[in-house]
N, C-alpha and C. Protein backbone atom coordinates (compact mmCIF):
# COMPACT_ATOMS: atom_id res chain seq x y z
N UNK A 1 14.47 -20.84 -21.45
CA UNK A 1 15.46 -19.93 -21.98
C UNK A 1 15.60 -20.18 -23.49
N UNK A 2 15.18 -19.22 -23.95
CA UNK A 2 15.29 -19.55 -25.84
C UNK A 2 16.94 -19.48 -26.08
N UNK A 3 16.88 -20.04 -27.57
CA UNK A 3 17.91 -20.20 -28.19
C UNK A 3 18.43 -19.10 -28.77
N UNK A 4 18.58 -18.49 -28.80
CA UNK A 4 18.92 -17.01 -30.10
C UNK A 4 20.18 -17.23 -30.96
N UNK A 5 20.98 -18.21 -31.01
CA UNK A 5 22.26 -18.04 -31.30
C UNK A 5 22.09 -18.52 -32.48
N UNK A 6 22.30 -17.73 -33.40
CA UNK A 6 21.97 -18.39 -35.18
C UNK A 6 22.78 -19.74 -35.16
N UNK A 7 24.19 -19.74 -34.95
CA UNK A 7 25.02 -21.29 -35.61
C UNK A 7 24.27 -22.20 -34.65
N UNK A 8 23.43 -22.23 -33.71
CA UNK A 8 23.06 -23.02 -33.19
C UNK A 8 21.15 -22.96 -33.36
N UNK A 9 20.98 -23.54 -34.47
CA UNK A 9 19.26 -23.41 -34.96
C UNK A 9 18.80 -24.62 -34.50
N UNK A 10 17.62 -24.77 -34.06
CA UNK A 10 17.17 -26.20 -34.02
C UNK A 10 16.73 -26.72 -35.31
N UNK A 11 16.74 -28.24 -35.32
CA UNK A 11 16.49 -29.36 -35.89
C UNK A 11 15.85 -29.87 -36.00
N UNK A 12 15.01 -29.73 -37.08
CA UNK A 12 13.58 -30.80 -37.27
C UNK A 12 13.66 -31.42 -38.52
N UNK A 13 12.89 -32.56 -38.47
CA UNK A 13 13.13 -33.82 -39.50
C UNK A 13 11.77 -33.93 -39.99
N UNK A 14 11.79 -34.44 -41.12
CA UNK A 14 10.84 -34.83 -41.66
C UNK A 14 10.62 -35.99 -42.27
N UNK A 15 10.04 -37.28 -42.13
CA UNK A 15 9.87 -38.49 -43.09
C UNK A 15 9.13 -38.07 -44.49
N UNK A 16 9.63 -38.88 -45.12
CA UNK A 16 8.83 -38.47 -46.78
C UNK A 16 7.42 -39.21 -46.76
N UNK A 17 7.58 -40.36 -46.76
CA UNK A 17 6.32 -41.61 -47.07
C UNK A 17 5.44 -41.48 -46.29
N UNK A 18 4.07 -41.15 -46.53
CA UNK A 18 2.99 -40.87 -45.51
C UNK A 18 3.21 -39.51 -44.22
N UNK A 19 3.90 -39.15 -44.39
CA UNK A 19 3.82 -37.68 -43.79
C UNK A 19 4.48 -37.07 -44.84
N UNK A 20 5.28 -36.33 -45.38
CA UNK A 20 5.00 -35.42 -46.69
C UNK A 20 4.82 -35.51 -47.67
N UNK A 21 4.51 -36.87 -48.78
CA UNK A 21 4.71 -37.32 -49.56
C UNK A 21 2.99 -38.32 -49.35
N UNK A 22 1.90 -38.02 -49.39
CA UNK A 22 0.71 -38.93 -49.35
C UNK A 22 -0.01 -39.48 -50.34
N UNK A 23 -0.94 -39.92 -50.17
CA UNK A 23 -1.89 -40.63 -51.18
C UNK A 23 -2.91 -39.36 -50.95
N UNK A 24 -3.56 -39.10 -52.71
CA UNK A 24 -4.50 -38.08 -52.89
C UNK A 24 -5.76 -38.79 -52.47
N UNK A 25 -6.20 -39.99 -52.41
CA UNK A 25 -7.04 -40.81 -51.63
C UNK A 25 -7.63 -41.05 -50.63
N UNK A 26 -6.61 -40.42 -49.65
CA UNK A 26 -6.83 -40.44 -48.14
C UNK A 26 -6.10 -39.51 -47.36
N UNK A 27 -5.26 -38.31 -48.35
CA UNK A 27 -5.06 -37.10 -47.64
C UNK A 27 -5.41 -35.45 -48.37
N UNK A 28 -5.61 -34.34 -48.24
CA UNK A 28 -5.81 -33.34 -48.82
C UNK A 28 -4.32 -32.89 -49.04
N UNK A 29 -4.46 -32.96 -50.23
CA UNK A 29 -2.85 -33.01 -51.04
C UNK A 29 -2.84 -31.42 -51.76
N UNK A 30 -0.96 -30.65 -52.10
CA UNK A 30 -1.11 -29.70 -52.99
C UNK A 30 -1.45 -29.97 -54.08
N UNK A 31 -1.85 -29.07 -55.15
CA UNK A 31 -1.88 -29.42 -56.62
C UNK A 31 -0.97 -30.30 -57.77
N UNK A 32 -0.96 -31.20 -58.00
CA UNK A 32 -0.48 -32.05 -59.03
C UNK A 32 0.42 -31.04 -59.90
N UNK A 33 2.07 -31.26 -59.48
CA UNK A 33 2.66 -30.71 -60.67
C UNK A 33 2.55 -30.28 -61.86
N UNK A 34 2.85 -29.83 -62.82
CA UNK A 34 2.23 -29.53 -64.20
C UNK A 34 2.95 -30.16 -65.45
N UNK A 35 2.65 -30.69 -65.75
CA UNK A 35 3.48 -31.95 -67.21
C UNK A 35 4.80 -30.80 -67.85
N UNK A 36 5.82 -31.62 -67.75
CA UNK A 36 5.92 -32.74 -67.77
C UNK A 36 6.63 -33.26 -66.43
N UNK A 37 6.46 -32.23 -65.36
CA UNK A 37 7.15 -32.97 -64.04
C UNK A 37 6.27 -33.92 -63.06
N UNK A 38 5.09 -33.58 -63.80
CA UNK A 38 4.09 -34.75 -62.91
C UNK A 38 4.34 -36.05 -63.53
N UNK A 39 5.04 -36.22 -63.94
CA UNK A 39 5.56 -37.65 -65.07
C UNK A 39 6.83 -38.16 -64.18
N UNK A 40 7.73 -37.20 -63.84
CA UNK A 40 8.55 -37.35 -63.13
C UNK A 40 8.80 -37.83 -62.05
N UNK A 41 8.15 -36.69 -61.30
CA UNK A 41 7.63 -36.83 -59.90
C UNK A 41 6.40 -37.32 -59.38
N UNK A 42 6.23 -38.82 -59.06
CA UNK A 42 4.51 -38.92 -59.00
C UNK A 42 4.08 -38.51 -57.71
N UNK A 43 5.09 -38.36 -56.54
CA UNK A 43 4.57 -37.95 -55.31
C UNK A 43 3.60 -36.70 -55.11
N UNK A 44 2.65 -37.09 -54.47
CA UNK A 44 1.86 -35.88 -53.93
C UNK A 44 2.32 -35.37 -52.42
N UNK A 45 2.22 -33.96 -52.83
CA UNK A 45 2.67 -34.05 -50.90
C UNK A 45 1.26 -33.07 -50.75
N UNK A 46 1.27 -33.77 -48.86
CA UNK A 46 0.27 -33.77 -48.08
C UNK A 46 0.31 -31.83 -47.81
N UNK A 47 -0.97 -31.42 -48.27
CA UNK A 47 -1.25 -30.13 -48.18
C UNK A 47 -0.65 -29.20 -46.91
N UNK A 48 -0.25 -28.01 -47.85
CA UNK A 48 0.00 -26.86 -46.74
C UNK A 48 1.49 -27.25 -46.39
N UNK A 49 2.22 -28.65 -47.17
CA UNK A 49 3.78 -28.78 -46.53
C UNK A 49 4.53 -27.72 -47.02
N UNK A 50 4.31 -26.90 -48.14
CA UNK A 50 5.47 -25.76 -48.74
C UNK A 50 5.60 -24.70 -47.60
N UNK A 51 4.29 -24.48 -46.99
CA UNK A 51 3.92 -22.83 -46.20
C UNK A 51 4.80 -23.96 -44.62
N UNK A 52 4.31 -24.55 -44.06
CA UNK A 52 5.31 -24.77 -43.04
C UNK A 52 6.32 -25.20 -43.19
N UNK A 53 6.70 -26.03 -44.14
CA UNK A 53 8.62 -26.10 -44.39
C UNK A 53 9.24 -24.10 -44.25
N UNK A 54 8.57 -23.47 -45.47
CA UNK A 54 9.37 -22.14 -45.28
C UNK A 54 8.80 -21.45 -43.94
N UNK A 55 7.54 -21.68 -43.35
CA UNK A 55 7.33 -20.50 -41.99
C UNK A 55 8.46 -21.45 -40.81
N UNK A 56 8.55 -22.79 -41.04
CA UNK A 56 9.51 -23.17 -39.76
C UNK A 56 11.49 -22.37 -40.24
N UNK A 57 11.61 -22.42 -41.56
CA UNK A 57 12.39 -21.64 -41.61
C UNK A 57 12.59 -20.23 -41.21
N UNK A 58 11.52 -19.69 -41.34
CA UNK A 58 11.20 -18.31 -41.15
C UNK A 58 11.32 -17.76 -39.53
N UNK A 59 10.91 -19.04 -38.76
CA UNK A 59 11.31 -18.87 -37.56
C UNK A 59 12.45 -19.35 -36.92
N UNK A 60 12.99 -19.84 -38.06
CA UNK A 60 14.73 -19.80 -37.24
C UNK A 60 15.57 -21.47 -37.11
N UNK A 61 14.11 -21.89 -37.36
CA UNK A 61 14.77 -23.43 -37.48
C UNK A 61 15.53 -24.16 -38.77
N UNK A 62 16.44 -25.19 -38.82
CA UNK A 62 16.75 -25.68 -39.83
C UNK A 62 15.58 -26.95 -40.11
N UNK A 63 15.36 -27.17 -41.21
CA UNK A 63 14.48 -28.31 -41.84
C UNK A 63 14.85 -29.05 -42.92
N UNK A 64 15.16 -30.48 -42.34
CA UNK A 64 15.71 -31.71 -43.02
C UNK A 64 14.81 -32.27 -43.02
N UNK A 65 15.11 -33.34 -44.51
CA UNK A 65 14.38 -34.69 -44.44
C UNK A 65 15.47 -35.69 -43.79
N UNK A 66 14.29 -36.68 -43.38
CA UNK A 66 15.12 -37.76 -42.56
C UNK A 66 14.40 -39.30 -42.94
N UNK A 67 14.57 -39.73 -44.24
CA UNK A 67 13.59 -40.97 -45.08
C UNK A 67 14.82 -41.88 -44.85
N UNK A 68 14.14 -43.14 -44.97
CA UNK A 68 14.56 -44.85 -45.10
C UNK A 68 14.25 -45.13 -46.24
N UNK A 69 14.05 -44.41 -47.20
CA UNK A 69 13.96 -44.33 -49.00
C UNK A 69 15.44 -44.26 -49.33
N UNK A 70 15.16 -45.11 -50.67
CA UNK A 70 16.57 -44.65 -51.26
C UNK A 70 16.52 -43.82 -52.38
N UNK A 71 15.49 -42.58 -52.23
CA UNK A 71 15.51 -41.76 -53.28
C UNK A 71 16.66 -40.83 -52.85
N UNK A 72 17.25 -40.47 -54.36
CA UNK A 72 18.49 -39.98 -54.26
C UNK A 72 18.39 -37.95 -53.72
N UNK A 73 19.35 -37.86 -53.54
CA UNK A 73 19.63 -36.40 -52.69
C UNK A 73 18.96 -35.69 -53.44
N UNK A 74 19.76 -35.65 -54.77
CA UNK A 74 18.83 -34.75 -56.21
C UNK A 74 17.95 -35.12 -56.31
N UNK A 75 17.56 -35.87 -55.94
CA UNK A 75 15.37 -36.27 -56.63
C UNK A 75 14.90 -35.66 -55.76
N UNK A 76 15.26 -35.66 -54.74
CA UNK A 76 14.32 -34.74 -53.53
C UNK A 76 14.37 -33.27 -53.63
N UNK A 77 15.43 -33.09 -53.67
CA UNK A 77 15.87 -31.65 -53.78
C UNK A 77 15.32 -31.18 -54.92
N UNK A 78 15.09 -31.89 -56.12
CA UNK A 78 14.73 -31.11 -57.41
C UNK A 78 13.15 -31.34 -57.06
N UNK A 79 11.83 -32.13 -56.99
CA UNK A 79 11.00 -32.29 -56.50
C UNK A 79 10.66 -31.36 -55.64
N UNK A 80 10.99 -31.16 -54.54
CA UNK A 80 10.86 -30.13 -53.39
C UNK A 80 11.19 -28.33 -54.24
N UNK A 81 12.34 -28.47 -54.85
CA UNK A 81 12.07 -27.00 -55.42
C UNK A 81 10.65 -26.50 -56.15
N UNK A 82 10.59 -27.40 -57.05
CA UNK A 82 9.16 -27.03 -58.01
C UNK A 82 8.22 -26.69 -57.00
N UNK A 83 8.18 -26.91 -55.67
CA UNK A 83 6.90 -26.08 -54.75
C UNK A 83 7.91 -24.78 -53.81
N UNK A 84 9.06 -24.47 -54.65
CA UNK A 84 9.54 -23.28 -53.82
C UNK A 84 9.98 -23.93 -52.28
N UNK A 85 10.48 -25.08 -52.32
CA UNK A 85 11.04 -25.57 -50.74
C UNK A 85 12.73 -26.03 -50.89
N UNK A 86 13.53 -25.56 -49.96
CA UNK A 86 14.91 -25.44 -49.93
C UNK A 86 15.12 -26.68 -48.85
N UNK A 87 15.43 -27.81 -48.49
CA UNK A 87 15.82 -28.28 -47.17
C UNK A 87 17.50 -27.75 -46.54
N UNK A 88 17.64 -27.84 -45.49
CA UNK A 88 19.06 -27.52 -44.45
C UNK A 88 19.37 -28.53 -44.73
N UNK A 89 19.00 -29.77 -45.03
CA UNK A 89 19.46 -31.10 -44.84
C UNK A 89 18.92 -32.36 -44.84
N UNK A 90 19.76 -33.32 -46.09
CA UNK A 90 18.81 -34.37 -46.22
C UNK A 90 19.17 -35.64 -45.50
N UNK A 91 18.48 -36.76 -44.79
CA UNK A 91 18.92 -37.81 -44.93
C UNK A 91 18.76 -38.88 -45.81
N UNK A 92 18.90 -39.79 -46.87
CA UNK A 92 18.17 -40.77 -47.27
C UNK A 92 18.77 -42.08 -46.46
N UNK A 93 18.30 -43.31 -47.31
CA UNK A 93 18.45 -44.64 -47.01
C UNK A 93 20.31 -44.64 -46.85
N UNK A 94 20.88 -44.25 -48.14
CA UNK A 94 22.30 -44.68 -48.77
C UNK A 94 23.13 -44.13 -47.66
N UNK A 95 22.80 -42.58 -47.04
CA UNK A 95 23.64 -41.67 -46.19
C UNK A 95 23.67 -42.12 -44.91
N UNK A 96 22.35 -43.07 -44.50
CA UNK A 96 21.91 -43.45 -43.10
C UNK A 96 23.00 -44.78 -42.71
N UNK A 97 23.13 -45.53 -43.67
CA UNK A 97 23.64 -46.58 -43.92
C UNK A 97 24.86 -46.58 -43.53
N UNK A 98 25.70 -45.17 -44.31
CA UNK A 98 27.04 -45.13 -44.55
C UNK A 98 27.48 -44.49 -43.12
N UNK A 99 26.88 -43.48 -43.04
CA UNK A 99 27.24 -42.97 -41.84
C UNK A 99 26.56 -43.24 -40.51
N UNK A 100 25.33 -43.74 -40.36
CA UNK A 100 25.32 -44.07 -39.36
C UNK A 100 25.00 -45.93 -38.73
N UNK A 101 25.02 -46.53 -39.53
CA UNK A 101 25.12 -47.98 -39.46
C UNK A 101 26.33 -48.34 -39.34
N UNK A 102 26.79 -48.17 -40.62
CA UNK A 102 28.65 -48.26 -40.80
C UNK A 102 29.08 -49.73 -40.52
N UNK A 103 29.99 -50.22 -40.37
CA UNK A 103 30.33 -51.46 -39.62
C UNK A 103 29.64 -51.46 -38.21
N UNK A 104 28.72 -51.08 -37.52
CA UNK A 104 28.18 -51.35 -36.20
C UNK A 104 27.89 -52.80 -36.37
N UNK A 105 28.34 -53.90 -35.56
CA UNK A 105 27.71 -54.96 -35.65
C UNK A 105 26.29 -55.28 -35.08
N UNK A 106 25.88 -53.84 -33.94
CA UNK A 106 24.41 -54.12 -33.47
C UNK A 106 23.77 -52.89 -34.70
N UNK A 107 22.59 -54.22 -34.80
CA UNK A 107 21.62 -53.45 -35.62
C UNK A 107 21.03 -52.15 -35.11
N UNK A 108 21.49 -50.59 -35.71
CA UNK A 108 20.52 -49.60 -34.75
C UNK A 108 19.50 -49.48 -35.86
N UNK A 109 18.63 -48.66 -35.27
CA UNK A 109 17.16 -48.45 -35.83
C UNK A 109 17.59 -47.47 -37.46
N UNK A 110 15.94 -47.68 -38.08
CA UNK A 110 16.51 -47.72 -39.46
C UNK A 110 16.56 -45.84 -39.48
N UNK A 111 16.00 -44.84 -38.41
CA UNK A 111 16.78 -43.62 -38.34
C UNK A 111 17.09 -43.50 -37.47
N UNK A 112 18.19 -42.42 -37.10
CA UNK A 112 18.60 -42.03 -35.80
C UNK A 112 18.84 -40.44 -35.83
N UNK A 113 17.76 -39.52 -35.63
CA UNK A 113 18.38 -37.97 -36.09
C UNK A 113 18.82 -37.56 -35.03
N UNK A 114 19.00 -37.92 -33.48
CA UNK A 114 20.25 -37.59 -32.77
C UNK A 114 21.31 -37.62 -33.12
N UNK A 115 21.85 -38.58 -34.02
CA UNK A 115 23.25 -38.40 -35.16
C UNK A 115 23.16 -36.92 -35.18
N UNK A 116 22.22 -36.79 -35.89
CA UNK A 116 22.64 -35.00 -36.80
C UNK A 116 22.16 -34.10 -35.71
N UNK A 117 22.06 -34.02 -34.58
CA UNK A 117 21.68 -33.09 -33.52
C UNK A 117 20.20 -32.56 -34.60
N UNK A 118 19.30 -33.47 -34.10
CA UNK A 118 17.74 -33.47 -34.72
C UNK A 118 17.48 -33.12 -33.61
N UNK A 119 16.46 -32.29 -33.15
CA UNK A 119 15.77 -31.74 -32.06
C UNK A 119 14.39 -32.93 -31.89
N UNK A 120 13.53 -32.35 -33.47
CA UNK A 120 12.65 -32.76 -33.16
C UNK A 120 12.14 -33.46 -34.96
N UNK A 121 11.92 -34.75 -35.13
CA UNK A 121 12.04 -35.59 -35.72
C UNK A 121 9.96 -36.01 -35.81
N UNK A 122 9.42 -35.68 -37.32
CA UNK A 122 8.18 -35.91 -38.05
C UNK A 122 8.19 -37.32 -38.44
N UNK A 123 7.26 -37.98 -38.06
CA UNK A 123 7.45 -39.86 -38.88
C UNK A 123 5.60 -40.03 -38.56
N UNK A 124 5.52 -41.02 -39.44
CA UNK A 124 4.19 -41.66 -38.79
C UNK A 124 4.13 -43.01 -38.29
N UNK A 125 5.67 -43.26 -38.56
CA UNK A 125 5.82 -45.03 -37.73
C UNK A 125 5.97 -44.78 -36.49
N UNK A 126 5.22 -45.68 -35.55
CA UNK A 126 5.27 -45.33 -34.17
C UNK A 126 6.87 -45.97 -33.71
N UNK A 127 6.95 -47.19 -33.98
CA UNK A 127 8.31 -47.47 -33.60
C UNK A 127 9.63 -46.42 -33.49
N UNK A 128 9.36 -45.77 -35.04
CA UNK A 128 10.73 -44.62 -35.02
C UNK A 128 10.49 -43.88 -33.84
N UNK A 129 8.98 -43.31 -33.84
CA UNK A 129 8.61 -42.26 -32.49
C UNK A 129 8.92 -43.07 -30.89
N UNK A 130 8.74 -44.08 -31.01
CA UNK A 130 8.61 -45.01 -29.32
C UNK A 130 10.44 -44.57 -29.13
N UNK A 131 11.06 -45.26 -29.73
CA UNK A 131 13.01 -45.01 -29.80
C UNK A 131 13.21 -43.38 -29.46
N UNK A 132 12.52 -42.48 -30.11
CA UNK A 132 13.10 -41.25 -29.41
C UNK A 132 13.56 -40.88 -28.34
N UNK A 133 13.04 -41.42 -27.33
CA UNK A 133 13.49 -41.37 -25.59
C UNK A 133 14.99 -42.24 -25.66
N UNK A 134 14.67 -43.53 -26.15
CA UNK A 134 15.77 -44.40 -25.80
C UNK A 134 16.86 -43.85 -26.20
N UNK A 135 16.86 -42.93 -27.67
CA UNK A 135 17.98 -42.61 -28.22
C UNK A 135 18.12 -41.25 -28.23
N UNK A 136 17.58 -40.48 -27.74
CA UNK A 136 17.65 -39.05 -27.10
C UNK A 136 17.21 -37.80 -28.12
N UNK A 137 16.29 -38.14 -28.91
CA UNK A 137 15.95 -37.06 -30.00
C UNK A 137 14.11 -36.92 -29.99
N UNK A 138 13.45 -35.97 -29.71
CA UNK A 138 11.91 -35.71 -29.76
C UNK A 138 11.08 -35.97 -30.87
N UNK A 139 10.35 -36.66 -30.50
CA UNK A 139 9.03 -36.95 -32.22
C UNK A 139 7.69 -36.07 -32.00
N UNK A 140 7.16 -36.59 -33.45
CA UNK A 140 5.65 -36.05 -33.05
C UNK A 140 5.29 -37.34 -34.34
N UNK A 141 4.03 -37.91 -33.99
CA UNK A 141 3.81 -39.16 -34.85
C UNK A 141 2.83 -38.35 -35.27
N UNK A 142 2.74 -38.27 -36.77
CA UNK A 142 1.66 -37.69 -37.58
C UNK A 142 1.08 -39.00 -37.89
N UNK A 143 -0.12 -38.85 -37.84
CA UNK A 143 -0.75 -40.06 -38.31
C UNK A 143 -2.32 -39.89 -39.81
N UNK A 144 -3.00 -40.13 -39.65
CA UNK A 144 -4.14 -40.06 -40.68
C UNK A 144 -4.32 -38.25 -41.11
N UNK A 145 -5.25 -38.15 -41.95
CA UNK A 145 -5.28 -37.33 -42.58
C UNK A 145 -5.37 -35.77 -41.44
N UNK A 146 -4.84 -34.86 -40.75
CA UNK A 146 -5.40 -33.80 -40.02
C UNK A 146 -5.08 -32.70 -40.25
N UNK A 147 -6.30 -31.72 -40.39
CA UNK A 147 -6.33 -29.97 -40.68
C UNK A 147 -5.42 -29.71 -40.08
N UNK A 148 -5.53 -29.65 -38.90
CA UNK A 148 -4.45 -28.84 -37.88
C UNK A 148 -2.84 -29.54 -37.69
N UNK A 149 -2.49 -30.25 -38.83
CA UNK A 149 -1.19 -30.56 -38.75
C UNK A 149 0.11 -29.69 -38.60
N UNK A 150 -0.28 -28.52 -39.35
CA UNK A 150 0.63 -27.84 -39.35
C UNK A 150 0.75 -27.01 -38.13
N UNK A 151 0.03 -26.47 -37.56
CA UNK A 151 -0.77 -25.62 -36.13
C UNK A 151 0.53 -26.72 -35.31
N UNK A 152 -0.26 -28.18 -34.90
CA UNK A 152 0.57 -28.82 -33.98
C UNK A 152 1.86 -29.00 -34.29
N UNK A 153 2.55 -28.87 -35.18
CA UNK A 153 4.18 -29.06 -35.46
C UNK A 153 4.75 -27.90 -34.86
N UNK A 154 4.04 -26.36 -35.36
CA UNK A 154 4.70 -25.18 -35.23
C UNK A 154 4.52 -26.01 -33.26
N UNK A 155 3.55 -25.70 -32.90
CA UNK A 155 3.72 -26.02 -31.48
C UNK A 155 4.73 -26.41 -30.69
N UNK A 156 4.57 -28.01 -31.39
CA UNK A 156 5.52 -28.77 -30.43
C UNK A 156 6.80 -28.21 -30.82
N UNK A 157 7.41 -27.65 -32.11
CA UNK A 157 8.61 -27.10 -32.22
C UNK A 157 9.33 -26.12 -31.13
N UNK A 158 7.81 -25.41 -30.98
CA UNK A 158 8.46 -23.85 -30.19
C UNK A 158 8.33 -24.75 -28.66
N UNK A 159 7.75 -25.50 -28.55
CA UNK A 159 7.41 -26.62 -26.95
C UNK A 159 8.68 -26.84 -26.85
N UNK A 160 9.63 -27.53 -27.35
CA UNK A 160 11.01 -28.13 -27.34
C UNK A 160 12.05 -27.06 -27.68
N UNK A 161 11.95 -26.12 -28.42
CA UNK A 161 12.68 -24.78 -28.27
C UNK A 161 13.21 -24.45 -27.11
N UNK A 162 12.11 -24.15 -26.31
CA UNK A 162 11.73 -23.30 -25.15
C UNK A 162 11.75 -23.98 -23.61
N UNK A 163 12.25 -25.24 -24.10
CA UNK A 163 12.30 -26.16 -22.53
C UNK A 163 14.04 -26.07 -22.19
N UNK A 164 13.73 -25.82 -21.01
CA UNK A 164 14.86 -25.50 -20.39
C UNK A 164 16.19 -26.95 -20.61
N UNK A 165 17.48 -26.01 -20.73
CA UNK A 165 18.48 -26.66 -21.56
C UNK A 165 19.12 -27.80 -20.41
């Protein structure tokens, strides 16, 4: 049974470090900013992330980052515009901390996007991905360099959409 109800969009996350944010070395990256923001910004992100950040918008979902970086709200946000990308919502290190660590005296894991009603949560650490069950939110572990990255996200998105509530 699909979702149709706009205030209620699903949730997908994204890690920065090694899934959108790669080494031109060992992934097919977009084009290198143009001076003087390539000075700024040294991150490369891993090809084709602008066209599926906006087509997963396009189909109805919201799209957050969800990093254990402590790059600040504005660095991302200004970074991410220069390729035409808007996020629904960021997490960093500082926000994870405050709001969802807090005084807990048990250590929880260093994300948790069931906090933010995350559907379905992008990382390439397997650990963050193994915790998804335990803590009730869906992954997909991107790992080494792959063409069809974007193909399998749209997938598993509309996979978890579409499973009965």
């Amino acid at each position: 049974m699909k979702n149709t109800d706009q205030s209620e969009k699903m949730r997908i996350s994204f890690d920065l470090d090694e899934v959108l944010f790669v080494s031109p070395k060992t992934h097919k990256t977009e084009k290198a900013l143009p001076f003087p923001f390539n000075k700024i910004y040294k991150e490369r992100l891993r090809l084709g992330t602008p066209e599926l950040i906006n087509e997963l918008q396009k189909l109805g979902y919201e799209v957050w980052v969800y990093t254990s970086s402590f790059r600040s709200e504005k660095y991302i946000k200004s970074l991410f515009r220069l390729y035409h990308v808007k996020f629904d919502g960021i997490v960093n290190a500082q926000r994870h901390i405050r709001e969802v660590q807090g005084n807990n005296k048990n250590i929880l894991p260093q994300k948790l996007p069931s906090k933010y009603r995350i559907s379905l949560h992008i990382d390439d650490e397997s650990i963050v991905c193994s915790l998804g069950r335990q803590y009730g939110y869906n992954t997909y572990q991107l790992e080494a360099q792959d063409d069809e990255w974007k193909e399998k996200i749209l997938s598993r998105a509309e996979q978890i959409r579409n499973m009965p509530i």
